[in-house]
PDB file of N, CA and C in Angstrom:
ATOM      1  N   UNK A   1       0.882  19.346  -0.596  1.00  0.00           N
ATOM      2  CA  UNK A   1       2.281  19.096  -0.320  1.00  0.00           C
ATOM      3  C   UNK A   1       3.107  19.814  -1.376  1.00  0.00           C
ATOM      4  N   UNK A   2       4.412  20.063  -0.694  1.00  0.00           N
ATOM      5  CA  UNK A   2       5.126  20.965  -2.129  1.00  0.00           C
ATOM      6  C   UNK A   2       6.055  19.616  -3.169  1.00  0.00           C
ATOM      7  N   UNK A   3       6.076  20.466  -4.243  1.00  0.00           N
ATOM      8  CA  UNK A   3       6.422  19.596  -4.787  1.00  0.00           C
ATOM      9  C   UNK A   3       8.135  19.250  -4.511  1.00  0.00           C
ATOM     10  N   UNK A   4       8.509  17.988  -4.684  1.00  0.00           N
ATOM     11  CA  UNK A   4      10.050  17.185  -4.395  1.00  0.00           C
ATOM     12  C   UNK A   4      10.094  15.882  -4.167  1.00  0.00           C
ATOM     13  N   UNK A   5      10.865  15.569  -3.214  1.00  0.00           N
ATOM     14  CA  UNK A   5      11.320  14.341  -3.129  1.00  0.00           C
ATOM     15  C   UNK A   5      11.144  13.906  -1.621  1.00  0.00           C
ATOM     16  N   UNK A   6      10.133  12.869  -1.678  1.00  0.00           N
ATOM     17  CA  UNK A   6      10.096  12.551   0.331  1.00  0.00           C
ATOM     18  C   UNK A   6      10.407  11.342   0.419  1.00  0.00           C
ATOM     19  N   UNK A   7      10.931  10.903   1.353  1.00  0.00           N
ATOM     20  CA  UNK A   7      11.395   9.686   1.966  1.00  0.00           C
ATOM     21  C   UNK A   7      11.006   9.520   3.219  1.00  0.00           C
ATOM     22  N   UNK A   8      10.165   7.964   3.729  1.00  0.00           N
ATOM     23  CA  UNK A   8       9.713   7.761   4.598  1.00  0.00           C
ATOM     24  C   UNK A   8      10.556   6.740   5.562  1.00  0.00           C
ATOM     25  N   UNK A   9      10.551   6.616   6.823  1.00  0.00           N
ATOM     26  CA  UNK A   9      11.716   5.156   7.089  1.00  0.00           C
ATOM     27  C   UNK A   9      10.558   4.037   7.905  1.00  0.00           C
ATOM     28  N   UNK A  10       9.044   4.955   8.402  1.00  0.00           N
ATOM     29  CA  UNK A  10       8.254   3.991   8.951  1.00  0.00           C
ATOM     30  C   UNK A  10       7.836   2.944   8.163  1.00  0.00           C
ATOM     31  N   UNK A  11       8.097   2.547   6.952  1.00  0.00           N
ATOM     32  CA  UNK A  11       7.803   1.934   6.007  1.00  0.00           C
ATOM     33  C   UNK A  11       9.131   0.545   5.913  1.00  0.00           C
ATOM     34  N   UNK A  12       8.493  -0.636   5.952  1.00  0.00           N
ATOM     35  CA  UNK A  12       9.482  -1.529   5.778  1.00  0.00           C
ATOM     36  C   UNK A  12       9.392  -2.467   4.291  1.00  0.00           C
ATOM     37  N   UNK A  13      10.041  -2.205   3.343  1.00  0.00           N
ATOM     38  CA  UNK A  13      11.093  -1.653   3.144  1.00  0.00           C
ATOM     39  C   UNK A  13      10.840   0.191   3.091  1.00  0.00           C
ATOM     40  N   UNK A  14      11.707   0.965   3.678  1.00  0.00           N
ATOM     41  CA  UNK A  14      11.668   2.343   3.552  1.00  0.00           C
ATOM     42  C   UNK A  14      11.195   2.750   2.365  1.00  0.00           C
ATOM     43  N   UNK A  15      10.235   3.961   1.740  1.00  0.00           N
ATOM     44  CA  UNK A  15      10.073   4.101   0.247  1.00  0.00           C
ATOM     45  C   UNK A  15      10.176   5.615   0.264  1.00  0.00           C
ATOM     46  N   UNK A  16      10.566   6.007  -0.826  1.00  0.00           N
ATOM     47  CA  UNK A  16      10.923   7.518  -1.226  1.00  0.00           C
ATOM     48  C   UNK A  16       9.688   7.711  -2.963  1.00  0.00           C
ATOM     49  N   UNK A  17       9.909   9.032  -2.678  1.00  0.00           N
ATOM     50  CA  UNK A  17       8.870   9.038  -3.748  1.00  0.00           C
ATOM     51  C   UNK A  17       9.065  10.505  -4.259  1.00  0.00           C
ATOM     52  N   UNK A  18       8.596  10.937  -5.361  1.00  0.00           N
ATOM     53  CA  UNK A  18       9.050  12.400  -5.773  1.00  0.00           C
ATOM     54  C   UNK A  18       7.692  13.062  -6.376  1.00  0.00           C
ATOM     55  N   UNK A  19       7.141  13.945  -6.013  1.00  0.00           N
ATOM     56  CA  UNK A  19       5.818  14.643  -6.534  1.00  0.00           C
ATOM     57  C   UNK A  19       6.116  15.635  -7.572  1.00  0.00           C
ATOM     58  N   UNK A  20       5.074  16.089  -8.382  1.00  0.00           N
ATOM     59  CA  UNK A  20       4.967  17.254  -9.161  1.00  0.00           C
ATOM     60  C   UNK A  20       3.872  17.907  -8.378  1.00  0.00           C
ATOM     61  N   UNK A  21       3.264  19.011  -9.031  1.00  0.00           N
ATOM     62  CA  UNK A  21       2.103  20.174  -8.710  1.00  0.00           C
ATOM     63  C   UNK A  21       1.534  19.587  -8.030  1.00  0.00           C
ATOM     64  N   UNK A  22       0.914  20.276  -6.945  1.00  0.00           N
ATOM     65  CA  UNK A  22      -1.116  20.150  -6.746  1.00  0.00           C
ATOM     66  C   UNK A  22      -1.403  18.446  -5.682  1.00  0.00           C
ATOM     67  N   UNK A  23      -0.217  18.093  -5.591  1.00  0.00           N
ATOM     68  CA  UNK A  23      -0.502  16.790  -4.354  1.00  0.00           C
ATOM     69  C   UNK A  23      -1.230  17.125  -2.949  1.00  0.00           C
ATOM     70  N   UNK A  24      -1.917  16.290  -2.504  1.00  0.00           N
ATOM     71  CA  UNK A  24      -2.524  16.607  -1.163  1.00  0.00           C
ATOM     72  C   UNK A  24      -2.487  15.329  -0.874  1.00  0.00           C
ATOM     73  N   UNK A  25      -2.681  15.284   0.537  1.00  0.00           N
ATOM     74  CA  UNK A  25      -2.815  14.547   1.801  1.00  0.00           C
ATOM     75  C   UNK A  25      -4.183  14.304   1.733  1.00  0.00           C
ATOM     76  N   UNK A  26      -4.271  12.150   1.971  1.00  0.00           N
ATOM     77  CA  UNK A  26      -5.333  12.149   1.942  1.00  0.00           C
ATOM     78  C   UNK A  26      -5.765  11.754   3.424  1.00  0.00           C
ATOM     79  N   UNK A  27      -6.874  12.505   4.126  1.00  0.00           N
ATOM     80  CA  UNK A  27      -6.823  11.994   5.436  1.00  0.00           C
ATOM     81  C   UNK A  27      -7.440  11.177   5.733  1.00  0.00           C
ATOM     82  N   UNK A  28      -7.815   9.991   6.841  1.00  0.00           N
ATOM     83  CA  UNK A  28      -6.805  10.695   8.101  1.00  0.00           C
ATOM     84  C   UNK A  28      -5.637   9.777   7.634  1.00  0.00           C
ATOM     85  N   UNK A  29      -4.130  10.576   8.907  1.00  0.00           N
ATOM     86  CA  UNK A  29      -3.393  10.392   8.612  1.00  0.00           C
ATOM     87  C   UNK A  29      -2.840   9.284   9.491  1.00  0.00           C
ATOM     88  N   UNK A  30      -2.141   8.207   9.710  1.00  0.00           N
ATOM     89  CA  UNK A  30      -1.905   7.354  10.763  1.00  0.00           C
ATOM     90  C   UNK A  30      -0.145   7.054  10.321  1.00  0.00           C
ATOM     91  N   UNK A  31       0.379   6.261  11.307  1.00  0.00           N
ATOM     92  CA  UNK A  31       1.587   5.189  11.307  1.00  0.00           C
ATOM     93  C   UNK A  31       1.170   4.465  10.374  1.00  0.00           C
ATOM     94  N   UNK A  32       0.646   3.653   9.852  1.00  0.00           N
ATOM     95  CA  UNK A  32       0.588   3.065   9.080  1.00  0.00           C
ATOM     96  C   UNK A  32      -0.113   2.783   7.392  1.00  0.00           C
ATOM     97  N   UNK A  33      -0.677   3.889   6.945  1.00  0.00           N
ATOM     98  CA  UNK A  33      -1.510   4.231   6.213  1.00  0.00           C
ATOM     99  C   UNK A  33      -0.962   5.827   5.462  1.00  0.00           C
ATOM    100  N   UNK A  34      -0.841   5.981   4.914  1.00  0.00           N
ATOM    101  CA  UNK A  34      -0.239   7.441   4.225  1.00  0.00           C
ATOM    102  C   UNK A  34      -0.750   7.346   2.510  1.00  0.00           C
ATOM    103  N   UNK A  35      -1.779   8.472   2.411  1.00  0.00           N
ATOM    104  CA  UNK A  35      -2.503   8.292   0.634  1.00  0.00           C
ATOM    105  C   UNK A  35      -1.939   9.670   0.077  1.00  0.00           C
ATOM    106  N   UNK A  36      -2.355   9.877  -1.027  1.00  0.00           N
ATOM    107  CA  UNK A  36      -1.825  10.796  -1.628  1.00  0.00           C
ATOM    108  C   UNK A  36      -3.019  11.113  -3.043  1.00  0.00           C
ATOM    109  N   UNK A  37      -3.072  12.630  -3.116  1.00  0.00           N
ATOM    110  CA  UNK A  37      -4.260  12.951  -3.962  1.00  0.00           C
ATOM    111  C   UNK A  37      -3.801  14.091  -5.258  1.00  0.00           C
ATOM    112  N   UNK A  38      -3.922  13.721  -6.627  1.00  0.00           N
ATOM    113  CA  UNK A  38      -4.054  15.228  -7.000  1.00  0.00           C
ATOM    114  C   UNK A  38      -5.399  14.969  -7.957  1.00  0.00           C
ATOM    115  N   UNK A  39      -5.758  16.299  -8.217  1.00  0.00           N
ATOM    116  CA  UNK A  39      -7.273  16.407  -8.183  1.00  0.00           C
ATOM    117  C   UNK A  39      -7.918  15.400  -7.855  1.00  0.00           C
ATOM    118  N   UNK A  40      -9.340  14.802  -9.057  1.00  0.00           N
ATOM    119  CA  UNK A  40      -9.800  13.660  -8.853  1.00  0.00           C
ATOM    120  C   UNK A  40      -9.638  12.591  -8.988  1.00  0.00           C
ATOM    121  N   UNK A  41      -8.927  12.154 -10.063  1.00  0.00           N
ATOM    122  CA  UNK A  41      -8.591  11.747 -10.805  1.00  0.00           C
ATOM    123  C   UNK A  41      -7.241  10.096 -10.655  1.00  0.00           C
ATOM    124  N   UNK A  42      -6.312  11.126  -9.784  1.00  0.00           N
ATOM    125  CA  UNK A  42      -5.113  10.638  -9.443  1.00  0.00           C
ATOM    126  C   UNK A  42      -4.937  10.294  -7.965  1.00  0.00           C
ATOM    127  N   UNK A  43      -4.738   9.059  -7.363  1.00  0.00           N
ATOM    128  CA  UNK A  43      -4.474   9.127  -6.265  1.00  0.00           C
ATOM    129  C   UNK A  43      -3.354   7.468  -5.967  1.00  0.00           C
ATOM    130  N   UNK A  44      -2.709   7.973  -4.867  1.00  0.00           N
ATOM    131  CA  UNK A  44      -2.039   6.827  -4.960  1.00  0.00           C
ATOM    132  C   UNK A  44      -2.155   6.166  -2.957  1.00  0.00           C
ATOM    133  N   UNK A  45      -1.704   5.433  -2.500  1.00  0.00           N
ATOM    134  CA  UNK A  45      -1.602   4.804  -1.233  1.00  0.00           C
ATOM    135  C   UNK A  45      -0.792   3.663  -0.495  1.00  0.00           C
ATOM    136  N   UNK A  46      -0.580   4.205   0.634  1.00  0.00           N
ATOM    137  CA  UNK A  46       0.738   3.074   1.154  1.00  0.00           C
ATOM    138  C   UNK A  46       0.266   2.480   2.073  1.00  0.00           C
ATOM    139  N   UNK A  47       0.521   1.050   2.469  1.00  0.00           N
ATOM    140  CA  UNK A  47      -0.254   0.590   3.902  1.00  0.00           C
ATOM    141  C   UNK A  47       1.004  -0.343   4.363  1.00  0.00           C
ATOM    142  N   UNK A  48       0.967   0.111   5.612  1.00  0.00           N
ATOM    143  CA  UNK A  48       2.103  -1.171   6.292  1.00  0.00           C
ATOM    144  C   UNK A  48       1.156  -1.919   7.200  1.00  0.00           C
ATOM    145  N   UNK A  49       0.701  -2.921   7.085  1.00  0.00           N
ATOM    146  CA  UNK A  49      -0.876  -3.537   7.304  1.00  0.00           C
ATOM    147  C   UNK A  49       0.151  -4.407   8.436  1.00  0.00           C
ATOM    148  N   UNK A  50      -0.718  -4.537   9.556  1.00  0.00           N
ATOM    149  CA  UNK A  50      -0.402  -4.875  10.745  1.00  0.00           C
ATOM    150  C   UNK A  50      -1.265  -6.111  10.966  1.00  0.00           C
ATOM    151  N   UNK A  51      -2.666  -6.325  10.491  1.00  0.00           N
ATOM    152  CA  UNK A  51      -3.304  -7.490  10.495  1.00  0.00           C
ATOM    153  C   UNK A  51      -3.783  -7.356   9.148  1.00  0.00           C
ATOM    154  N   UNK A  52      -4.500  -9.020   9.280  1.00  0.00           N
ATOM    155  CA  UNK A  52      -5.031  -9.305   7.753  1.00  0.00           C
ATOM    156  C   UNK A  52      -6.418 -10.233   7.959  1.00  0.00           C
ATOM    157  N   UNK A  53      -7.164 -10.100   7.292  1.00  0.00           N
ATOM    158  CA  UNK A  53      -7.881 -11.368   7.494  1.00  0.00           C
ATOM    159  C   UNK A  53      -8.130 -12.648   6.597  1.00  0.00           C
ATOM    160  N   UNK A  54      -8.094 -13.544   7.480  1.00  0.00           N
ATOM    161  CA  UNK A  54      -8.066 -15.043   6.723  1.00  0.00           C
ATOM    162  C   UNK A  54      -9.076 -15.057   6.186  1.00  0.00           C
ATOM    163  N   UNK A  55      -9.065 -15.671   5.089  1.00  0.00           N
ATOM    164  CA  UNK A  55      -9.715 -16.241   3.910  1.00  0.00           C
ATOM    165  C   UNK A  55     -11.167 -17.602   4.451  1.00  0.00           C
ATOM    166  N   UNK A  56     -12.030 -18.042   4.760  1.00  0.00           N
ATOM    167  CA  UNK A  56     -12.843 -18.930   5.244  1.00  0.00           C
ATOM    168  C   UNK A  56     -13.949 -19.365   4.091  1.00  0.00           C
ATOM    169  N   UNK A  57     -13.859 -20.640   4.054  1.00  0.00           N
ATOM    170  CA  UNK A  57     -14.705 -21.277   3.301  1.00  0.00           C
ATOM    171  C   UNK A  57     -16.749 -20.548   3.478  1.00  0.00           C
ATOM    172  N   UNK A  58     -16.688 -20.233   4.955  1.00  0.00           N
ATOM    173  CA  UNK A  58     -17.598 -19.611   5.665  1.00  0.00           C
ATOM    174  C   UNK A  58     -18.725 -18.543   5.081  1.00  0.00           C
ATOM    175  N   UNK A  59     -17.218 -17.635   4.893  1.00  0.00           N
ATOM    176  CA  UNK A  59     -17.642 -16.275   4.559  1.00  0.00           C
ATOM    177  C   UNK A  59     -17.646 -14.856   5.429  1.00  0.00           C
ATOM    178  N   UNK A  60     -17.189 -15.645   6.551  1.00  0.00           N
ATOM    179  CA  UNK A  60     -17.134 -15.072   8.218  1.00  0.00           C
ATOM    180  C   UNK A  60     -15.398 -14.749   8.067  1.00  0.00           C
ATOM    181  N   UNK A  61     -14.971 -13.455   8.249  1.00  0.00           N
ATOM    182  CA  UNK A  61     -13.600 -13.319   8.629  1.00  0.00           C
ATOM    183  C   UNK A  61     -12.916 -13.242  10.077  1.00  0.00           C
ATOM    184  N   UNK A  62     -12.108 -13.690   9.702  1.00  0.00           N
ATOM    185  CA  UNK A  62     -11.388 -14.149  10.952  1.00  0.00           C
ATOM    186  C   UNK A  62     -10.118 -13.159  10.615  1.00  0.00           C
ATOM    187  N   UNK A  63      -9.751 -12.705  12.196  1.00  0.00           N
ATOM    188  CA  UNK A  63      -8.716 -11.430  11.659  1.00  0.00           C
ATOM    189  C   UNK A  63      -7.378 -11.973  12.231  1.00  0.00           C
ATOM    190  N   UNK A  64      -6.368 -12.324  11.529  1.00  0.00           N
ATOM    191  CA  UNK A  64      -4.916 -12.835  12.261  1.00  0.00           C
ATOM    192  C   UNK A  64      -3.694 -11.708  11.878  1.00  0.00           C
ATOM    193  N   UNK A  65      -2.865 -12.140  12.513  1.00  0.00           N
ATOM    194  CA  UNK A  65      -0.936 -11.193  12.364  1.00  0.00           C
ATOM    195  C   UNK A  65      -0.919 -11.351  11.039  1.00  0.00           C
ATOM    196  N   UNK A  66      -0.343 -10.167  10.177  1.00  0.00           N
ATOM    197  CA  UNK A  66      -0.095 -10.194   8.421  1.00  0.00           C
ATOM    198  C   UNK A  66       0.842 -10.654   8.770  1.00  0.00           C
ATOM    199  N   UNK A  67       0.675 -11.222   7.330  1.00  0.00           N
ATOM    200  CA  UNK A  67       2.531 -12.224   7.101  1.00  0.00           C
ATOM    201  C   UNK A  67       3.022 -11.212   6.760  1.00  0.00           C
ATOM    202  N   UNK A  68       4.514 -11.728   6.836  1.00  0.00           N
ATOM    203  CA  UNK A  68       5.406 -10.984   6.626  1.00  0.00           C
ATOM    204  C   UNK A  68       5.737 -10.726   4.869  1.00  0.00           C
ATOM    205  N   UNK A  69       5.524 -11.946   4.382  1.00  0.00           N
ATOM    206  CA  UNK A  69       5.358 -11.822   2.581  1.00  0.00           C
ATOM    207  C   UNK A  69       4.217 -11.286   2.218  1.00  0.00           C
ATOM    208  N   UNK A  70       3.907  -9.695   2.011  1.00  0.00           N
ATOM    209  CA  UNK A  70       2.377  -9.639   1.323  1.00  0.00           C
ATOM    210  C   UNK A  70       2.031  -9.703   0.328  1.00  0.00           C
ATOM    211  N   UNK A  71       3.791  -9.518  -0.803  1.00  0.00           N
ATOM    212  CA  UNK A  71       3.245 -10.289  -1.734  1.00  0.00           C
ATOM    213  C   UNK A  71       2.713 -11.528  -2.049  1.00  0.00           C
ATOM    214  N   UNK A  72       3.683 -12.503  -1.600  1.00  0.00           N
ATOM    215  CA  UNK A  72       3.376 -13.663  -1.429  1.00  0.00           C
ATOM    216  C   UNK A  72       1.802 -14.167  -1.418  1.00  0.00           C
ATOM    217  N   UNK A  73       1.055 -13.860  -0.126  1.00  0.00           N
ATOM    218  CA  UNK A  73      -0.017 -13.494   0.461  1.00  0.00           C
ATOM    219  C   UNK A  73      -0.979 -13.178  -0.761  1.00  0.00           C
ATOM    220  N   UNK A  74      -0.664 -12.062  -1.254  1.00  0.00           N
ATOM    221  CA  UNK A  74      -1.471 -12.057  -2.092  1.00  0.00           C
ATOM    222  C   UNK A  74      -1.784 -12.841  -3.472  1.00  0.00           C
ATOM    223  N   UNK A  75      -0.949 -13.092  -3.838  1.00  0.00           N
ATOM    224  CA  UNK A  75      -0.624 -14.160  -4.874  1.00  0.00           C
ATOM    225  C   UNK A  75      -1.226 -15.720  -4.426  1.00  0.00           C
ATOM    226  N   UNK A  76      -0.871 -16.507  -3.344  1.00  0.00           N
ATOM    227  CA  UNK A  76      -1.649 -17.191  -2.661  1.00  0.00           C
ATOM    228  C   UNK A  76      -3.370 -17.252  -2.396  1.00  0.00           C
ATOM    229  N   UNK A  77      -3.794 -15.894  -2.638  1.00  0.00           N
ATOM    230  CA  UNK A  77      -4.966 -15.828  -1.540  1.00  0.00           C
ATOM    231  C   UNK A  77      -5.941 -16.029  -2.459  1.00  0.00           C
ATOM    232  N   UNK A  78      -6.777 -17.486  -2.128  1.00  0.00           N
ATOM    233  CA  UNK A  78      -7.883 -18.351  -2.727  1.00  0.00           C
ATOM    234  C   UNK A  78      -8.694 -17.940  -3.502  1.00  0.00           C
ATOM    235  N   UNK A  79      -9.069 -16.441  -3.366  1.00  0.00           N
ATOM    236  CA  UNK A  79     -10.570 -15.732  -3.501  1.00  0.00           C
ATOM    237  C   UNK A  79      -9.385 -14.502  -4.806  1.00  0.00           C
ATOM    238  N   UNK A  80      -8.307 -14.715  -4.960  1.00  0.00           N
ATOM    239  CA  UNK A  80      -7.679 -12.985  -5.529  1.00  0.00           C
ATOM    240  C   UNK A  80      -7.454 -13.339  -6.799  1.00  0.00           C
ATOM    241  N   UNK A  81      -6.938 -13.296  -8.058  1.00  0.00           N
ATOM    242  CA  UNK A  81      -6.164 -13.809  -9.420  1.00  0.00           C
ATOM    243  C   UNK A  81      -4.941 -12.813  -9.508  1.00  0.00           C
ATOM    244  N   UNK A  82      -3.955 -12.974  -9.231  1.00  0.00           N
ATOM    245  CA  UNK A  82      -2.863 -11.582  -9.787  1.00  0.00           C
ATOM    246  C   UNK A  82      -2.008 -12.091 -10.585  1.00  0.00           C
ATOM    247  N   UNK A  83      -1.297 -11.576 -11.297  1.00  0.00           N
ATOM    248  CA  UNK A  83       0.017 -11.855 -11.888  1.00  0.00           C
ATOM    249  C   UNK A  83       1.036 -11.251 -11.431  1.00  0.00           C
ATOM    250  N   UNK A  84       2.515 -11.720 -11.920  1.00  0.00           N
ATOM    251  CA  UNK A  84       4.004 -11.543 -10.968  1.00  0.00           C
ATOM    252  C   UNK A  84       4.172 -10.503 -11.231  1.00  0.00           C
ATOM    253  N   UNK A  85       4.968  -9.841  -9.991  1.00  0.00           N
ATOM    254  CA  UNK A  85       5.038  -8.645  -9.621  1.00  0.00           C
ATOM    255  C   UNK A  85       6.108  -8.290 -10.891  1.00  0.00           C
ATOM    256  N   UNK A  86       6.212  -6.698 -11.072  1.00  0.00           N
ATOM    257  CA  UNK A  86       7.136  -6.440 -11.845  1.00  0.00           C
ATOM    258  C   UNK A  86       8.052  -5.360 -11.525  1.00  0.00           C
ATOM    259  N   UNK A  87       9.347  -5.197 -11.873  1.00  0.00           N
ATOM    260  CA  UNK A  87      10.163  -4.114 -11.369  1.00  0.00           C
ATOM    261  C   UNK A  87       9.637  -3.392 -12.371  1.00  0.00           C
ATOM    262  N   UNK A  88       9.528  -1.479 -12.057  1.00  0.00           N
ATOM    263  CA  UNK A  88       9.659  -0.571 -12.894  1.00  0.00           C
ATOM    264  C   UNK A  88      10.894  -0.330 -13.306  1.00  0.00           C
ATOM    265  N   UNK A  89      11.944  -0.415 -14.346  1.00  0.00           N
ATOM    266  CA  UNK A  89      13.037  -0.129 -14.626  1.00  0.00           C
ATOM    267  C   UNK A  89      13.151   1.953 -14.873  1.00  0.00           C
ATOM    268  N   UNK A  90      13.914   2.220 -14.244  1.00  0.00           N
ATOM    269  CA  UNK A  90      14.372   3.663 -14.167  1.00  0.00           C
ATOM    270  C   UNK A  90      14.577   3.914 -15.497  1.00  0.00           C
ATOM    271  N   UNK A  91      14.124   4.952 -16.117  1.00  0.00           N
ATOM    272  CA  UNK A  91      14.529   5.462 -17.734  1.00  0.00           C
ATOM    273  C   UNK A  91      16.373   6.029 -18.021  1.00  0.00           C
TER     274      UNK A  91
END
């Protein structure tokens, strides 16, 4: 990809993003899934996740509608440990 500034709108919330050198496309490419590569090293990825699967005492997943909070979701989810999200403040 060349290097600049892209902005996506299939993305809810919309996200923009700005590259330097040597970025590539990681495939495949879909609606909902868009990665990003430079060399080995560096890679980054977006998902607008359409399902999710529930969590089961079992061990067996069960696949339902993603919530609409994924942070939330994730922070919640039985089996994960995270800590609160943080804004990057602009320099």
């Amino acid at each position: 990809m060349r290097p600049g500034e892209y902005r996506s709108e299939e993305f809810e919330p919309s996200l923009s993003f700005r590259l330097g050198k040597s970025w590539t496309n990681l495939a495949p490419e879909a609606s909902d899934v868009f990665g990003l590569r430079q060399g080995e090293t560096r890679w980054v990825g977006f998902t607008n996740a359409q399902d999710d699967y529930k969590p089961t005492t079992t061990g067996t997943s069960k696949v339902v509608k993603a919530p609409k909070d994924m942070v939330g979701w994730f922070q919640h989810h039985p089996y994960l440990q995270t800590n609160k999200p943080e804004t990057k403040r602009k320099p």
